[in-house]
Protein backbone atom coordinates (compact mmCIF):
# COMPACT_ATOMS: atom_id res chain seq x y z
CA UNK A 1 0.00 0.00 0.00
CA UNK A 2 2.81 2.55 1.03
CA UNK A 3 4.28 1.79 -2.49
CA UNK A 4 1.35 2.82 -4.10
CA UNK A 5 0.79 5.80 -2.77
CA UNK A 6 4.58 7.02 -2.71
CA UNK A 7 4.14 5.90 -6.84
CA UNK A 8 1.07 7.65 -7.15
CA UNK A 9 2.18 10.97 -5.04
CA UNK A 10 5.41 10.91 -7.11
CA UNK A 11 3.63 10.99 -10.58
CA UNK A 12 0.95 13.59 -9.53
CA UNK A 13 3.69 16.24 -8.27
CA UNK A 14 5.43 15.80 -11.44
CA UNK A 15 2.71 15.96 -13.43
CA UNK A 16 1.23 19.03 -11.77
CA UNK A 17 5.09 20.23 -12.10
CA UNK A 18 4.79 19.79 -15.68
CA UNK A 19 1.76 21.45 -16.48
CA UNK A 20 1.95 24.03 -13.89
CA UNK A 21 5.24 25.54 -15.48
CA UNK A 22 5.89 23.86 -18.62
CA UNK A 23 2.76 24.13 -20.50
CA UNK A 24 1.62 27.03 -22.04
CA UNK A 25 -0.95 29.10 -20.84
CA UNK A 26 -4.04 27.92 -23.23
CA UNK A 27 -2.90 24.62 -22.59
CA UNK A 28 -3.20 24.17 -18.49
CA UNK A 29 -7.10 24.14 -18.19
CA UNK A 30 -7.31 20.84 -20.51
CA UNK A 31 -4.11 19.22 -18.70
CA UNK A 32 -5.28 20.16 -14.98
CA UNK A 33 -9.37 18.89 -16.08
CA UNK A 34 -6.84 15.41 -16.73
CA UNK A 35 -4.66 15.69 -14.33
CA UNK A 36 -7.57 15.81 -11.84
CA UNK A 37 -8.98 12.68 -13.13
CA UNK A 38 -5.92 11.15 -12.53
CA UNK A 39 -5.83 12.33 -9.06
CA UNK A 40 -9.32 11.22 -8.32
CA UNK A 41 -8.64 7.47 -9.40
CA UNK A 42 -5.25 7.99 -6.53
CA UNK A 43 -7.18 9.02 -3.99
CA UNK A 44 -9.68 5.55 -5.19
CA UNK A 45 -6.79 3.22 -4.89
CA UNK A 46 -5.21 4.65 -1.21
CA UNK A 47 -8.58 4.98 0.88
CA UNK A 48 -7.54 6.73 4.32
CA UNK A 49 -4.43 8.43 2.78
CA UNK A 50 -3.90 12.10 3.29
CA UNK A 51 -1.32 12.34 0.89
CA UNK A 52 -3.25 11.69 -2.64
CA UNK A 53 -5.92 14.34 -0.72
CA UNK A 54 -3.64 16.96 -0.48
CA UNK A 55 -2.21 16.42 -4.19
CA UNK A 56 -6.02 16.01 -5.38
CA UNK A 57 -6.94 19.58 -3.51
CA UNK A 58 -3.40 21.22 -4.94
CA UNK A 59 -4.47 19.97 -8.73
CA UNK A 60 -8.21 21.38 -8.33
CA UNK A 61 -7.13 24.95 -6.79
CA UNK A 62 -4.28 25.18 -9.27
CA UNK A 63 -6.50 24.45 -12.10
CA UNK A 64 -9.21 27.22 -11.00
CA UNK A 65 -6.16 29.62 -11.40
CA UNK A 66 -6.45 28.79 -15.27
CA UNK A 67 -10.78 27.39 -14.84
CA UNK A 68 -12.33 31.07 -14.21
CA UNK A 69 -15.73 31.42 -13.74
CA UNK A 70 -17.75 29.11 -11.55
CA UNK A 71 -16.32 26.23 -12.67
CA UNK A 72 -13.12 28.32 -10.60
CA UNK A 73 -15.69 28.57 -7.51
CA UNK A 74 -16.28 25.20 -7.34
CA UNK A 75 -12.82 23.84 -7.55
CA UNK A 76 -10.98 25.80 -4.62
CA UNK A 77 -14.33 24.90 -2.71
CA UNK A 78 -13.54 21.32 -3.54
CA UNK A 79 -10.37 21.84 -3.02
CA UNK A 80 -10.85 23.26 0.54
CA UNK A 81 -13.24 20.15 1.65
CA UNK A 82 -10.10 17.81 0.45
CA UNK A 83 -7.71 19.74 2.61
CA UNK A 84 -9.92 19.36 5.73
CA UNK A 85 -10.48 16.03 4.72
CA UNK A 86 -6.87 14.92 4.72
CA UNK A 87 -6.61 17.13 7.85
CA UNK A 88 -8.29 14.56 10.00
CA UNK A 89 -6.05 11.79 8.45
CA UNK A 90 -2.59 13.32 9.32
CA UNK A 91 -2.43 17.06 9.93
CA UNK A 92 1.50 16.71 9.50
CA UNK A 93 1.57 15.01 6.18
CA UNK A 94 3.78 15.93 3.37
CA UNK A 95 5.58 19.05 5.80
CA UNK A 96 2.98 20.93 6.59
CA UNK A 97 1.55 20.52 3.01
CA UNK A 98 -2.10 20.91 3.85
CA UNK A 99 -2.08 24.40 5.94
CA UNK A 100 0.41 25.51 3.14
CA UNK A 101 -2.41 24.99 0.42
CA UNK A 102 -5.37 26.13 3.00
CA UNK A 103 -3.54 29.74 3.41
CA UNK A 104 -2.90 29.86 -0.39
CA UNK A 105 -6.92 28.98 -0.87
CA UNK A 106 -7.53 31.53 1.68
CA UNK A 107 -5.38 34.32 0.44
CA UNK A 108 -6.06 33.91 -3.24
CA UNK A 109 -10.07 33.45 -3.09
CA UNK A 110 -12.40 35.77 -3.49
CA UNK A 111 -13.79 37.40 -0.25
CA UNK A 112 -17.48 37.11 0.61
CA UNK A 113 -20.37 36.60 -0.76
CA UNK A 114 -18.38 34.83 -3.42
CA UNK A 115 -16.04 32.48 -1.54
CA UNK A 116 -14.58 31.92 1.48
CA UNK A 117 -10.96 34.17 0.80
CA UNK A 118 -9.55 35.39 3.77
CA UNK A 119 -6.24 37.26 4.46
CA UNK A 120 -6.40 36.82 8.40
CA UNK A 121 -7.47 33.10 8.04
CA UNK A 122 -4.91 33.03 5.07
CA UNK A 123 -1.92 34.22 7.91
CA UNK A 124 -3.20 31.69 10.14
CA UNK A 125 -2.75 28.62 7.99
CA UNK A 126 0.67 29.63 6.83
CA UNK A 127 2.13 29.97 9.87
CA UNK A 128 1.23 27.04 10.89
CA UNK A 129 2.19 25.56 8.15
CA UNK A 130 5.70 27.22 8.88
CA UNK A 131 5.17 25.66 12.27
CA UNK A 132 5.82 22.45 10.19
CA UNK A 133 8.15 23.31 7.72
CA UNK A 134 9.83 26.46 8.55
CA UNK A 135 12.68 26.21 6.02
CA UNK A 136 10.29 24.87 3.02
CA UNK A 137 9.94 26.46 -0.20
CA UNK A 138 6.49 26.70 -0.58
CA UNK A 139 5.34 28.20 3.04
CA UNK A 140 8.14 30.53 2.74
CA UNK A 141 7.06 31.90 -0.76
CA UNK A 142 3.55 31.72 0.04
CA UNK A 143 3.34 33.68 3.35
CA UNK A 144 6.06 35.99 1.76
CA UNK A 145 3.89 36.75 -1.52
CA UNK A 146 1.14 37.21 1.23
CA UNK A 147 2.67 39.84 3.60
CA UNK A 148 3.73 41.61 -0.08
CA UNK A 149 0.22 41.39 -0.76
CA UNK A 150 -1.20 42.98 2.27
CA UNK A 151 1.39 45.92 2.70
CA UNK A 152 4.36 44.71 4.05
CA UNK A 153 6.95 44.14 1.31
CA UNK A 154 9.93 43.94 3.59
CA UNK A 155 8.57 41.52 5.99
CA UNK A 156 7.95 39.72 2.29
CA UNK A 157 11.03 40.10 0.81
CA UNK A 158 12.34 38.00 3.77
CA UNK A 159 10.43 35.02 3.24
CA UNK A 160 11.32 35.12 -0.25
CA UNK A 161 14.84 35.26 0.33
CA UNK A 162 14.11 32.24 2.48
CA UNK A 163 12.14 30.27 0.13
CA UNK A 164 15.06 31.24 -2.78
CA UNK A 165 17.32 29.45 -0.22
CA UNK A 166 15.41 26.50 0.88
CA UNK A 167 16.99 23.55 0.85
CA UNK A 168 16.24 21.59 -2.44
CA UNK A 169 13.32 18.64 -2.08
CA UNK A 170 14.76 15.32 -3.41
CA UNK A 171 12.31 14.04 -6.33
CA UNK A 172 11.05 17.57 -6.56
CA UNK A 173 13.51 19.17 -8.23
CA UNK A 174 11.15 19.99 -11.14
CA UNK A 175 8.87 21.63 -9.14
CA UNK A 176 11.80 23.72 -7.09
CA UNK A 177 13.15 25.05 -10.41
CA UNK A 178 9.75 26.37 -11.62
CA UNK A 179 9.54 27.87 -7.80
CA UNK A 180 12.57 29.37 -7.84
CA UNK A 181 11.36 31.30 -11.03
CA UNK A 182 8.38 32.29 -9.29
CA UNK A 183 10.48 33.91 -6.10
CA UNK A 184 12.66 35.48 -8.30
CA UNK A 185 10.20 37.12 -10.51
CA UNK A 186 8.00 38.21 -6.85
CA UNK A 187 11.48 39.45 -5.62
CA UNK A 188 12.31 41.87 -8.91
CA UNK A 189 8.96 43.15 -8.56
CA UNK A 190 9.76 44.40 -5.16
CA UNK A 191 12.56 46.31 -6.49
């Protein structure tokens, strides 16, 4: 069982890798509506497993991004309900995985009556989620785009700088590089 679901994690983050910041733009809403599917049928075959949860709820919310409309709606509230889901399973899984995604939900969703976006609830999440993982990539750059977002670019600019210098994720590296890009690009716009 363990194998499966390391197999099945392993070829979900690279293929959200892949899509996410390899394809181009007019591309992503096809590949994430497949990508999903895919991630669906993983979360079938490892019932009681957090991790294909979390990589299910990471696919729907980053295929809103490129969705729109309600379609959008529906997939970061999906995406939300998988979070909490996996939650309950093992609140630590994948580093602090799940509160990283919940504050990105929260910060990037639209506010009432729309959705459920939040800043406050957004802070919340990633800081736990730094709790967990306080050198990671991804809570790093998401709680630094955040305080950028809100007002505070220097408090941001620090996280960035300590997301640029995470340490690298074995089996990730992929995804790291097309991070990486991402801090770099938040970071010149600060300048």
């Amino acid at each position: 069982m363990a194998d499966t679901v390391t197999s099945d994690v392993a070829q979900l983050q690279h293929g959200w890798a892949q899509v996410y910041y390899s394809l181009p733009k007019d591309q992503k809403d096809v590949a994430f509506g497949k990508l999903e599917e895919e991630a669906k049928l993983a979360v079938a075959r490892n019932p009681g497993r957090a991790e294909p949860l979390v990589w299910c709820a990471i696919i729907e919310s980053s295929h809103a991004k490129f969705a729109g409309g309600l379609h959008a709606l529906d997939l970061i509230k999906h995406a939300r309900k998988l979070l909490l889901d996996a939650e309950k399973v093992d609140p630590q899984v994948l580093g602090g995985s799940i509160y990283t995604s919940l504050g990105s939900l929260y910060a990037k969703a639209p506010g009432w009556p729309l959705s459920f976006g939040d800043k406050k609830k957004a802070a919340e999440y990633l800081k736990q989620a730094l709790a967990i993982n306080p050198d990671g990539i991804d809570p790093n750059f998401f709680y630094g785009e955040l305080l950028t977002d809100t007002g505070n670019a220097e408090a941001g600019r620090r996280f960035l700088e300590k997301a640029l210098n995470a340490p690298p994720r074995e089996g990730r590296e992929d995804a790291d590089a097309g991070r990486r890009a991402e801090i770099q690009a938040a970071l010149a716009d600060l300048d």
